[in-house]
C-alpha atoms as a PDB file:
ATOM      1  CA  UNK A   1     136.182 -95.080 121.999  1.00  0.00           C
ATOM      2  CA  UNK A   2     133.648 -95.404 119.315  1.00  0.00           C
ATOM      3  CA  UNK A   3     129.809 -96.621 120.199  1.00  0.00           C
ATOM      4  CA  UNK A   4     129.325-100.740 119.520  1.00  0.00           C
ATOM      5  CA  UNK A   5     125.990-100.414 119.816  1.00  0.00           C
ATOM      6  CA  UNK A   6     124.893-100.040 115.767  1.00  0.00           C
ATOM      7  CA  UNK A   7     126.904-102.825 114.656  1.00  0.00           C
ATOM      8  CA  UNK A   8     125.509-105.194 117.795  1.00  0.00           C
ATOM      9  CA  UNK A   9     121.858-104.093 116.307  1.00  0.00           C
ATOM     10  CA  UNK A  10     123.000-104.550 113.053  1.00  0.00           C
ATOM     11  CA  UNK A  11     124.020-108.058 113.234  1.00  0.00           C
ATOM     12  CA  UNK A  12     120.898-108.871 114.734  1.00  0.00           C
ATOM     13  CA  UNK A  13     118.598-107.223 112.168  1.00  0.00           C
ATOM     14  CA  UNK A  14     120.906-109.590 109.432  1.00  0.00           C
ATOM     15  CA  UNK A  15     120.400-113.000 111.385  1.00  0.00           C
ATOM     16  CA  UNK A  16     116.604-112.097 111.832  1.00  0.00           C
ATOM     17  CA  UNK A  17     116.915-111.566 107.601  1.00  0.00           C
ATOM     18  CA  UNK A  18     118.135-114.785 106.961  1.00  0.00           C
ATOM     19  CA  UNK A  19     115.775-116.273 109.792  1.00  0.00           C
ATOM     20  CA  UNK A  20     113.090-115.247 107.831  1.00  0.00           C
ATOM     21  CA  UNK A  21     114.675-116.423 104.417  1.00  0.00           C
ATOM     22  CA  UNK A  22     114.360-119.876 106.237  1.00  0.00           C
ATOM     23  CA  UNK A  23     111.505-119.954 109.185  1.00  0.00           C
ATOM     24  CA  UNK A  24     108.761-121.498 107.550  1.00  0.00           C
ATOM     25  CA  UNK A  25     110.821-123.902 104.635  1.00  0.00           C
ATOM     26  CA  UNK A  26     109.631-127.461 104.544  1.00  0.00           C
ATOM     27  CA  UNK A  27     112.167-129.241 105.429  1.00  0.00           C
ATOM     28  CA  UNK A  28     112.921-130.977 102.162  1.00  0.00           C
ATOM     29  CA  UNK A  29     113.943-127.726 101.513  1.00  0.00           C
ATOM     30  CA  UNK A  30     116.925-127.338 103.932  1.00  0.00           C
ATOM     31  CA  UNK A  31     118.426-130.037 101.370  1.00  0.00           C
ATOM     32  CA  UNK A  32     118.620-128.087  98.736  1.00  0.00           C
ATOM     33  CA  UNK A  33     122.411-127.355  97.760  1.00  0.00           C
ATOM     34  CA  UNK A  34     123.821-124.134  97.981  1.00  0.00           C
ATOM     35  CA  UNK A  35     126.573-122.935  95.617  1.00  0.00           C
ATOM     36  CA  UNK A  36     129.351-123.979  98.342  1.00  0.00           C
ATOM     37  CA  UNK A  37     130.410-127.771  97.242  1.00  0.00           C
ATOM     38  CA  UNK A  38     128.092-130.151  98.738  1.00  0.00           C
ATOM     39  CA  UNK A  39     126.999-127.480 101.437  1.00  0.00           C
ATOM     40  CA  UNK A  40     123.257-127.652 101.958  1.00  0.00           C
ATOM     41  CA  UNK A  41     121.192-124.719 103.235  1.00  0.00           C
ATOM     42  CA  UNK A  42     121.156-126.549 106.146  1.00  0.00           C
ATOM     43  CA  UNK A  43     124.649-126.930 106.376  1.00  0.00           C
ATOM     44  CA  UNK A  44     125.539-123.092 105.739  1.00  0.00           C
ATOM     45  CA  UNK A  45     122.621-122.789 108.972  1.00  0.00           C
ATOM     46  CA  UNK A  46     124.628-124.826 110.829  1.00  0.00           C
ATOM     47  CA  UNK A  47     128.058-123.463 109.987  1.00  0.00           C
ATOM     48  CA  UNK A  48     127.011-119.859 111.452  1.00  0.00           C
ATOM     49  CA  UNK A  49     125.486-121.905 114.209  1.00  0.00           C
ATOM     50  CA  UNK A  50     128.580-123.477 114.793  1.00  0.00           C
ATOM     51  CA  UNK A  51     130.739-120.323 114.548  1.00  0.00           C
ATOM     52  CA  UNK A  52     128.069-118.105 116.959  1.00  0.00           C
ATOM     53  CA  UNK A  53     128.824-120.653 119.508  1.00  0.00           C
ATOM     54  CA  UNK A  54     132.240-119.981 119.361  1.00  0.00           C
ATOM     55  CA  UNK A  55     132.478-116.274 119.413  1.00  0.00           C
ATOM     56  CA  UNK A  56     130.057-117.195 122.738  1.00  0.00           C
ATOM     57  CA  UNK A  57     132.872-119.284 124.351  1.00  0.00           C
ATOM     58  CA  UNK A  58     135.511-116.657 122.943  1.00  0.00           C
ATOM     59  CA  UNK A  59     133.747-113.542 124.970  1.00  0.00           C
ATOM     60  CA  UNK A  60     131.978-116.048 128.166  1.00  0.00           C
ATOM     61  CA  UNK A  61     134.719-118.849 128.661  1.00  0.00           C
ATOM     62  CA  UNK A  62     138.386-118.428 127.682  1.00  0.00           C
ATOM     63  CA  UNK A  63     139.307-122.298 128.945  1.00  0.00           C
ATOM     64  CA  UNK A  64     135.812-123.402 126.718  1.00  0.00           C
ATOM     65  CA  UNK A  65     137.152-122.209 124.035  1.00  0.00           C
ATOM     66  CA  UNK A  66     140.628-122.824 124.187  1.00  0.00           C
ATOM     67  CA  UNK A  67     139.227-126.584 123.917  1.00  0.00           C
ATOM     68  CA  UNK A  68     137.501-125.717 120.577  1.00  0.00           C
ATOM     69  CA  UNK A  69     140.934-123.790 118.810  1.00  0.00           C
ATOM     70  CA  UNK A  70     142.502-126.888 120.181  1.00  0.00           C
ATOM     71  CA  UNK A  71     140.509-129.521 117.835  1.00  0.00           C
ATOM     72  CA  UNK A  72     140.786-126.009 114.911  1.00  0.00           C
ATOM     73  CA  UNK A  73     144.571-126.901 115.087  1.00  0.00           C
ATOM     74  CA  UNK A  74     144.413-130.415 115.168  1.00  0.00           C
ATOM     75  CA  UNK A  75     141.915-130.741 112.021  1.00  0.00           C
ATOM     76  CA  UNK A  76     142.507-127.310 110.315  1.00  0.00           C
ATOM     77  CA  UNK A  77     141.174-129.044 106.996  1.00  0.00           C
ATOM     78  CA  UNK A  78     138.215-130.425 108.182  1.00  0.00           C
ATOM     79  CA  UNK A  79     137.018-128.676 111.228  1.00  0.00           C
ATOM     80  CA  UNK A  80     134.496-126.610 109.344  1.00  0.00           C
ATOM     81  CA  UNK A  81     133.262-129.406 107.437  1.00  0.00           C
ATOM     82  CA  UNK A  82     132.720-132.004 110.358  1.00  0.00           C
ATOM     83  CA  UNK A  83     131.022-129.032 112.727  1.00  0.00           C
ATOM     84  CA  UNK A  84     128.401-128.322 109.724  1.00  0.00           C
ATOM     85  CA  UNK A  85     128.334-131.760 108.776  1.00  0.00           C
ATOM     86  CA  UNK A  86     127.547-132.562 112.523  1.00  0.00           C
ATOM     87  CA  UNK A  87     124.477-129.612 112.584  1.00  0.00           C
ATOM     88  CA  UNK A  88     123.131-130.750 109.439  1.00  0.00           C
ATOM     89  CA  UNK A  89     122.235-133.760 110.677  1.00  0.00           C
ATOM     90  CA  UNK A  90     119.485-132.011 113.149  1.00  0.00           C
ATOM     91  CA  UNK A  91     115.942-131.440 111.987  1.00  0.00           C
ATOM     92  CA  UNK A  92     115.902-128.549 110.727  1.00  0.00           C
ATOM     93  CA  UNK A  93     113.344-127.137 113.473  1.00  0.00           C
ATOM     94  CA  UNK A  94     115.739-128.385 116.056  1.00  0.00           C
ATOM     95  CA  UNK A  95     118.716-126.503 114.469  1.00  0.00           C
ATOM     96  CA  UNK A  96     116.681-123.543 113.552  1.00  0.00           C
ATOM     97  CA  UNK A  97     115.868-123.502 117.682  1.00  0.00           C
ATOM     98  CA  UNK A  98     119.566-123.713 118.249  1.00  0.00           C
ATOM     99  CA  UNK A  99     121.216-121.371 116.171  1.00  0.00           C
ATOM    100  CA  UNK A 100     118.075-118.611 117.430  1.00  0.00           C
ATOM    101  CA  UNK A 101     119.165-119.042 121.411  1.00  0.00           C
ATOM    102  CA  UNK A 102     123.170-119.281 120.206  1.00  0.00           C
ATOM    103  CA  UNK A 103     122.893-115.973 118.631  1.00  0.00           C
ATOM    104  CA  UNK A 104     120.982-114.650 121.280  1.00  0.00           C
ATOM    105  CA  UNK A 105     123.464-115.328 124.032  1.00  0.00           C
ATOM    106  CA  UNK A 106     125.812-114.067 122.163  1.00  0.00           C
ATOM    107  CA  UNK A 107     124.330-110.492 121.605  1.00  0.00           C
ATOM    108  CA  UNK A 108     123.833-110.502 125.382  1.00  0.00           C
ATOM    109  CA  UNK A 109     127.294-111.616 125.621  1.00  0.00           C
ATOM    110  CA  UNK A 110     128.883-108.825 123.418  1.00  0.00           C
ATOM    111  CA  UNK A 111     126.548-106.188 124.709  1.00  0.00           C
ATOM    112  CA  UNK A 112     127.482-106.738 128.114  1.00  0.00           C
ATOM    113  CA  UNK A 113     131.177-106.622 127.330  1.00  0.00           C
ATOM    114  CA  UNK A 114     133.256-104.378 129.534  1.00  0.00           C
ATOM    115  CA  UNK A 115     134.701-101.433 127.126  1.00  0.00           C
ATOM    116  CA  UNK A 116     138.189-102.434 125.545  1.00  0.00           C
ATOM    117  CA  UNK A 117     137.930-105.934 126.223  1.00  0.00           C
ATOM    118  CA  UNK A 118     139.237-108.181 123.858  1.00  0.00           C
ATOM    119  CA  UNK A 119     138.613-111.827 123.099  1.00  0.00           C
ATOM    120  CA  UNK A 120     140.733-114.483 121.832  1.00  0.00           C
ATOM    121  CA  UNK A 121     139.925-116.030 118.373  1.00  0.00           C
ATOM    122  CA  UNK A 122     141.273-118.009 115.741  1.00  0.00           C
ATOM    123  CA  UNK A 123     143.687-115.308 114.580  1.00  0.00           C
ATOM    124  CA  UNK A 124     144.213-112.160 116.319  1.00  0.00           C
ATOM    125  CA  UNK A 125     142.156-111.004 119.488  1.00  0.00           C
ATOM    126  CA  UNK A 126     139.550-109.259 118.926  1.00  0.00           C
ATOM    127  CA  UNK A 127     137.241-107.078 120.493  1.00  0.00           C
ATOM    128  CA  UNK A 128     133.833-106.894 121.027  1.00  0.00           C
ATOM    129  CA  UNK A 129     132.501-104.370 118.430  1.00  0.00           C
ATOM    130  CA  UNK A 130     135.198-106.018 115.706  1.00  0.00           C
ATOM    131  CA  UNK A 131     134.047-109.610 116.084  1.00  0.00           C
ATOM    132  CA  UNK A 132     130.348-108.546 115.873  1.00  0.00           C
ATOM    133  CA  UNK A 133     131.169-106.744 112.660  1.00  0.00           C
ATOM    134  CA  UNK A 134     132.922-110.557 111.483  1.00  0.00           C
ATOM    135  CA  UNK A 135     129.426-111.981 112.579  1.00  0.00           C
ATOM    136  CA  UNK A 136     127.802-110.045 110.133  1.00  0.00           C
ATOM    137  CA  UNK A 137     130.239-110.218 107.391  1.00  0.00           C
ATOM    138  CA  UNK A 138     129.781-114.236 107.838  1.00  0.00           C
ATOM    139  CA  UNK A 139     125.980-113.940 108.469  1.00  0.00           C
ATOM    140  CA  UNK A 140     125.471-111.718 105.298  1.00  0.00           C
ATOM    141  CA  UNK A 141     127.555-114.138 102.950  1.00  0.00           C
ATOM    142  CA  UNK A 142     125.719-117.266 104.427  1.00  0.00           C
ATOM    143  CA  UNK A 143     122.913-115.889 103.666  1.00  0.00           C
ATOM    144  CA  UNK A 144     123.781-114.851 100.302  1.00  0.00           C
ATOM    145  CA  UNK A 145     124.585-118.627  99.712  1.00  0.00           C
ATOM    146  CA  UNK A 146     121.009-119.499 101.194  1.00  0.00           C
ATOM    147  CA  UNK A 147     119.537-117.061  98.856  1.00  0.00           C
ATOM    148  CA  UNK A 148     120.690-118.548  95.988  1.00  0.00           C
ATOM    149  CA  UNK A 149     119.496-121.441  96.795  1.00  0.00           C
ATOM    150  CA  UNK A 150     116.335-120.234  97.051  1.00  0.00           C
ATOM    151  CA  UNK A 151     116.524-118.354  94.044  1.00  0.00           C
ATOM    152  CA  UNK A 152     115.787-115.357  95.985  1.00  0.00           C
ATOM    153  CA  UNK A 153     116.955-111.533  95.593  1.00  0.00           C
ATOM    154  CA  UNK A 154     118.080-110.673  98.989  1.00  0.00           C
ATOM    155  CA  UNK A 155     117.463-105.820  98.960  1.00  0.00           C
ATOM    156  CA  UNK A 156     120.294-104.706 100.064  1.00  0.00           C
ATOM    157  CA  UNK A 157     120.527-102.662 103.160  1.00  0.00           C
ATOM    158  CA  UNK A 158     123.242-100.121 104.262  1.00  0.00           C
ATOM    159  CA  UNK A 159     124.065-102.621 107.028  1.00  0.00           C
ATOM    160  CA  UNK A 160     126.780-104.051 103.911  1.00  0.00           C
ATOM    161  CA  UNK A 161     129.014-100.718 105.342  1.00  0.00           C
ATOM    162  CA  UNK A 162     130.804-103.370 107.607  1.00  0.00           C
ATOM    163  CA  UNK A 163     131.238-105.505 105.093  1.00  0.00           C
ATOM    164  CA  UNK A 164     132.911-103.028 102.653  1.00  0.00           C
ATOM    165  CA  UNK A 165     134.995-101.479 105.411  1.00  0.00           C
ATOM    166  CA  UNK A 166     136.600-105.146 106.489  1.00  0.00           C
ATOM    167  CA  UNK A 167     137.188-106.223 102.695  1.00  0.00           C
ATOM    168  CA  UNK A 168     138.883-102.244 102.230  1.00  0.00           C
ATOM    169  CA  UNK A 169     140.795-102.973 105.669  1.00  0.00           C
ATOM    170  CA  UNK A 170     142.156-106.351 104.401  1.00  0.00           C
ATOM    171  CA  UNK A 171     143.470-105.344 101.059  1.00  0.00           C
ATOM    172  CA  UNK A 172     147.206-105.372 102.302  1.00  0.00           C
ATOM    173  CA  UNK A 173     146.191-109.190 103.928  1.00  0.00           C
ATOM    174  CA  UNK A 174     144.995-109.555 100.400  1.00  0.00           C
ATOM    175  CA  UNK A 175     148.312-109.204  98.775  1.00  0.00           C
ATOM    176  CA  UNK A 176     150.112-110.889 101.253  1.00  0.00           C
ATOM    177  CA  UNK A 177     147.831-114.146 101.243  1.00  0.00           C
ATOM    178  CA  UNK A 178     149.090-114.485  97.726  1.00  0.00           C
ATOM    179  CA  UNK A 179     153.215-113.723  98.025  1.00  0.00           C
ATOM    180  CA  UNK A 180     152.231-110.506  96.428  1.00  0.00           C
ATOM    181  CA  UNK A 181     153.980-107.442  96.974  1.00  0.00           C
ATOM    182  CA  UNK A 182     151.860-105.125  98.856  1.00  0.00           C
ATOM    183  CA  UNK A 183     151.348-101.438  97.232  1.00  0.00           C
ATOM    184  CA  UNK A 184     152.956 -98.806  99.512  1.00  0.00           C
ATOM    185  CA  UNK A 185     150.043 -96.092  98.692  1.00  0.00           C
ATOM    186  CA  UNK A 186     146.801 -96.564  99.333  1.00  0.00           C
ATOM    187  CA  UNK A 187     143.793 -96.674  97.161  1.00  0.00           C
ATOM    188  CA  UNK A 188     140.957 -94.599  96.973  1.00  0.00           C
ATOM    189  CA  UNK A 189     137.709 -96.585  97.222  1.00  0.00           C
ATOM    190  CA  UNK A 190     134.285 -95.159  96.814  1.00  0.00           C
ATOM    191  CA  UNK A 191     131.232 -96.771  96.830  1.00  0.00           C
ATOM    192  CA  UNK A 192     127.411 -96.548  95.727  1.00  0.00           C
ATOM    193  CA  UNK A 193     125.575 -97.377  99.135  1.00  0.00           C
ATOM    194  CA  UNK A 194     122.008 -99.215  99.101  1.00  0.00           C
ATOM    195  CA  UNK A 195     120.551 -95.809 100.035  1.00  0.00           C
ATOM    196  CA  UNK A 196     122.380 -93.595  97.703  1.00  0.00           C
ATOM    197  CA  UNK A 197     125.050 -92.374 100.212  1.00  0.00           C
ATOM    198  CA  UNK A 198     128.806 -92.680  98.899  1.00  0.00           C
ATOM    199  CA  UNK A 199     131.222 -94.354 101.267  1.00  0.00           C
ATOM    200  CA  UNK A 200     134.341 -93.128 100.750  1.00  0.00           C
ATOM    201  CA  UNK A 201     137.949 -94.996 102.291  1.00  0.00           C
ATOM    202  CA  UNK A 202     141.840 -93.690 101.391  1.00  0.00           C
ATOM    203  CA  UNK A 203     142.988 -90.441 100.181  1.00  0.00           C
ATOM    204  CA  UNK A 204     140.607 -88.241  97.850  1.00  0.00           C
ATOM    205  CA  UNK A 205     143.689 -87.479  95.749  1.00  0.00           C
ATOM    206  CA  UNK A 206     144.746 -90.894  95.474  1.00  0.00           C
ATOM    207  CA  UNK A 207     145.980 -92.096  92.180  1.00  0.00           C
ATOM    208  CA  UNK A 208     144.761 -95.213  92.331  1.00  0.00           C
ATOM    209  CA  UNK A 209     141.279 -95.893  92.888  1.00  0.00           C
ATOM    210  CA  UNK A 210     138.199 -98.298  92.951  1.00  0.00           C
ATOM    211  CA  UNK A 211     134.261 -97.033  92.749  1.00  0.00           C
ATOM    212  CA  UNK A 212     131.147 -99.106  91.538  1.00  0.00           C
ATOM    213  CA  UNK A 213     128.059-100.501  94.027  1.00  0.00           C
ATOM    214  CA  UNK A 214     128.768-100.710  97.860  1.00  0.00           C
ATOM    215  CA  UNK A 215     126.162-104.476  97.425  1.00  0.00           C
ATOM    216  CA  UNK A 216     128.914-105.531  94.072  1.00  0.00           C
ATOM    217  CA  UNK A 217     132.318-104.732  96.513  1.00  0.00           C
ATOM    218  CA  UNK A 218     130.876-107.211  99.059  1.00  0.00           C
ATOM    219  CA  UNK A 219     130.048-109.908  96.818  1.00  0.00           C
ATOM    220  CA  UNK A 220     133.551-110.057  95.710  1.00  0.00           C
ATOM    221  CA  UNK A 221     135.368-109.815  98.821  1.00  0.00           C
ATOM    222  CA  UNK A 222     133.293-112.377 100.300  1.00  0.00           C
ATOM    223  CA  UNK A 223     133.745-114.363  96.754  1.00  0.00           C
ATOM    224  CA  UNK A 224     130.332-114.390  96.232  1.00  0.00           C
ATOM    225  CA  UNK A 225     130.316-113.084  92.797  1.00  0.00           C
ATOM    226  CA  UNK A 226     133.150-112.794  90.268  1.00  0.00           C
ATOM    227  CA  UNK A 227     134.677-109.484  89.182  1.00  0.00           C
ATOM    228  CA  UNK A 228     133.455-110.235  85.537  1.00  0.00           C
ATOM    229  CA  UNK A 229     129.540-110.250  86.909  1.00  0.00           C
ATOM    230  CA  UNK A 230     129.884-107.115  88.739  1.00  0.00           C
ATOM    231  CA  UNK A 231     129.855-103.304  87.968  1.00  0.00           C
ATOM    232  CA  UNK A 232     133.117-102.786  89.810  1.00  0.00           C
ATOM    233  CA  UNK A 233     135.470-100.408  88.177  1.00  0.00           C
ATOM    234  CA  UNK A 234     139.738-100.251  89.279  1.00  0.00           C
ATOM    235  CA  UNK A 235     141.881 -96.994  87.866  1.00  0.00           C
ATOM    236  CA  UNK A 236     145.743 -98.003  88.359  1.00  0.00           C
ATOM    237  CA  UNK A 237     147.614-101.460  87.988  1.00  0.00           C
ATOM    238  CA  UNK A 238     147.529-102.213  91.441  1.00  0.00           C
ATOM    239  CA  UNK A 239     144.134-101.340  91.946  1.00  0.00           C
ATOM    240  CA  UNK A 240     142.660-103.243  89.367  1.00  0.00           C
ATOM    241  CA  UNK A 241     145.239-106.065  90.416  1.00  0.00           C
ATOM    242  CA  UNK A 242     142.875-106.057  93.627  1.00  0.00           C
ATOM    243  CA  UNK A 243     139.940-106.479  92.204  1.00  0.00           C
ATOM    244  CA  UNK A 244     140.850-110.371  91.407  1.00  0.00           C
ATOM    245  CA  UNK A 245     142.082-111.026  94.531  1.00  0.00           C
ATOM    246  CA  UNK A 246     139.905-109.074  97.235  1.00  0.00           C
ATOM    247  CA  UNK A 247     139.023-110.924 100.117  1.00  0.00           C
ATOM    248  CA  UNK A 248     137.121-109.630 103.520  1.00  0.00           C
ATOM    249  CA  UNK A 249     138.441-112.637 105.431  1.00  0.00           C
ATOM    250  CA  UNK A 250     141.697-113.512 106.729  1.00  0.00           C
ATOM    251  CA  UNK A 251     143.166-117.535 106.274  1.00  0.00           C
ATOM    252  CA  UNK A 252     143.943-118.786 103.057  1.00  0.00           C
ATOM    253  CA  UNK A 253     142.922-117.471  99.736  1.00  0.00           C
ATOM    254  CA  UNK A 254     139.786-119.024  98.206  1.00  0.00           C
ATOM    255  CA  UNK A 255     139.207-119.709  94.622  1.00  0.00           C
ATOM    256  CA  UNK A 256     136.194-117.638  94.283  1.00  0.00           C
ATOM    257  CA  UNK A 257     133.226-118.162  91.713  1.00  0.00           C
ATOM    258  CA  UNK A 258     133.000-118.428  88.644  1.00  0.00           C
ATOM    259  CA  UNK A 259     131.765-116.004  86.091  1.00  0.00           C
ATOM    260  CA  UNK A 260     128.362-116.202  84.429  1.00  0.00           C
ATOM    261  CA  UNK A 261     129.694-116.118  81.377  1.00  0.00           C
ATOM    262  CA  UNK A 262     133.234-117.395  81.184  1.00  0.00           C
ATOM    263  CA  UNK A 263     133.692-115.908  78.093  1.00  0.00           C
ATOM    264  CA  UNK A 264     133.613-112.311  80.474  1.00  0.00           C
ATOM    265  CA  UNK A 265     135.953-113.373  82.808  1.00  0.00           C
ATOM    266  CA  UNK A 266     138.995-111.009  84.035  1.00  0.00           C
ATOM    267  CA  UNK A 267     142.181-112.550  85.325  1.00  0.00           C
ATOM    268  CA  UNK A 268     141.242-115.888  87.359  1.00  0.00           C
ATOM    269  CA  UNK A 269     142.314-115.212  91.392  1.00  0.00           C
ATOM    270  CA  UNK A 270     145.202-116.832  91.958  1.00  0.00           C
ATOM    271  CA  UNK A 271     144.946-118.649  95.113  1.00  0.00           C
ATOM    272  CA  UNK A 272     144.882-122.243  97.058  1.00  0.00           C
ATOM    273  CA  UNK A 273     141.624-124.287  96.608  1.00  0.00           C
ATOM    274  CA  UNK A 274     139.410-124.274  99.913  1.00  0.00           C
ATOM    275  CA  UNK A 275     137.656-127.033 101.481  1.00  0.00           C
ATOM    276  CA  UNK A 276     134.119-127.749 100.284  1.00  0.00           C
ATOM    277  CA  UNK A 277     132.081-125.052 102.857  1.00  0.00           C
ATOM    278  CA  UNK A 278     134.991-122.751 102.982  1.00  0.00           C
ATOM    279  CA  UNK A 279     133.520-120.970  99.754  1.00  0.00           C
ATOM    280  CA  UNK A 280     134.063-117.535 101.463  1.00  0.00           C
ATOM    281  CA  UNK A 281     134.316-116.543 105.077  1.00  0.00           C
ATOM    282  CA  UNK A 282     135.233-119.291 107.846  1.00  0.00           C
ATOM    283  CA  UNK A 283     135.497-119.208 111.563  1.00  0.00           C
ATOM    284  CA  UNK A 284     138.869-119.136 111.930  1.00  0.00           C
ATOM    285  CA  UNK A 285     139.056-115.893 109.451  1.00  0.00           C
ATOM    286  CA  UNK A 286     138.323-113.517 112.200  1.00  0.00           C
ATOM    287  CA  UNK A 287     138.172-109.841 111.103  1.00  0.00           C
ATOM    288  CA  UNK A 288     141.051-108.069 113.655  1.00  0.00           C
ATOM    289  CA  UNK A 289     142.542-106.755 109.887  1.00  0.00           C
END
């Protein structure tokens, strides 16, 4: 069984990124709107909050959080809303408190996880190591929302490997979210990494592929970018099909972002609209792909 320990350390180093994108804001400044539909900054704060506290109850109290998939099902439109809605509403200092002990507990809580223990969630159970790595997918994607905001250019770090390896583990899900037929061989992928390393996924002699920026992969499987704005480049039909439709979360398919410059765009992804927050990752799009 593989270590846990990087990804556990590298989920913290990403929240303590963000915290720092948003320590010291005044808080007429946690009002600003984020590119997520009448999502705040506060709001997206609030969300991964929301969602730490969850994972807590998922890995510390099975009944506590049975009680929390129980409202998911009963409100599976607005859930995500309401419990961001709900945080919002703190001053900020308050929330910033909260969502600092929440994510603390809940590195204790995975760290301290017996080996091969798996938790329930709202799809498939996951373990430890695999919903830390969906932390940090959602943390990094938040936080790209809160740097926009901002209008702030977030360096990459080579902590966006998890990222890429969920969106490159999901690209069946991908197809399948869609009532597309899934392509029986598997694509090559390789990657540009923030430090110059090339991440590499599928069979070298592949003959359908997909290479460009590790940082430009994960903006478009989280749909934080659109294919048209990024260096991404797709060899084969199937392939480049991907490209519009990559997603690194499981649930339904979002609509994405638009292009920059429509007038650029590729093929639109096809796909059911998603509530207002739901502009990429949600809680209940666990990464056990």
């Amino acid at each position: 069984m593989s270590d846990p320990t990087p990804v556990f350390a590298d989920l913290r180093e990403e929240s303590e990124q963000l915290d720092l994108l948003v320590a010291e804001l005044p808080e007429e400044r946690w009002v600003l709107d984020t590119p997520a539909p009448r999502w705040t900054i506060a709001h997206q704060i609030a969300h991964l909050h929301w969602t730490d506290r969850a994972a807590l109850l998922a890995v510390t109290d099975e009944d506590g959080f049975a009680k929390v998939l129980r409202t998911a099902v009963t409100s599976p439109d607005a859930f995500v809303d309401e419990a961001a809605e709900e945080g919002a509403r703190l001053r900020p200092a308050d929330l910033l408190a909260r969502w600092r002990e929440g994510r603390a507990a809940l590195d204790t809580a995975l760290r301290a996880a017996p080996g091969g223990s798996r938790f329930p969630w709202f799809g498939p159970p996951m373990s430890a190591a695999s919903m830390a790595t969906g932390r940090l997918m959602e943390t990094w994607a938040h936080g790209q929302d809160v740097a926009d905001a901002l209008g702030v250019v977030r360096t990459p770090t080579d902590r966006l490997r998890h990222v890429v390896r969920i969106g490159v583990r999901a690209r069946d899900f991908a197809f399948g979210a869609r009532g597309l037929p899934v392509p029986a061989e598997e694509f090559r992928v390789e990657v540009t990494a923030p430090s110059g390393q090339v991440w590499a996924y599928g069979p070298p002699d592949a003959a359908q592929r997909v290479t460009g920026p590790a940082l430009d992969l994960c903006l478009l499987v989280t749909q934080r970018a659109h294919r048209a704005d990024l260096a991404l480049r797709a060899e084969g039909p199937d392939a480049d099909r991907w490209l519009d439709i990559a997603q690194a979360f499981a649930g339904p398919p979002g609509t994405g972002r638009p292009p920059t410059h429509p007038d650029r765009s590729h093929t639109a992804p096809r796909g059911a609209g998603r509530s207002p927050g739901a502009s990429g990752p949600r809680p209940d799009e666990g990464t056990a792909l």
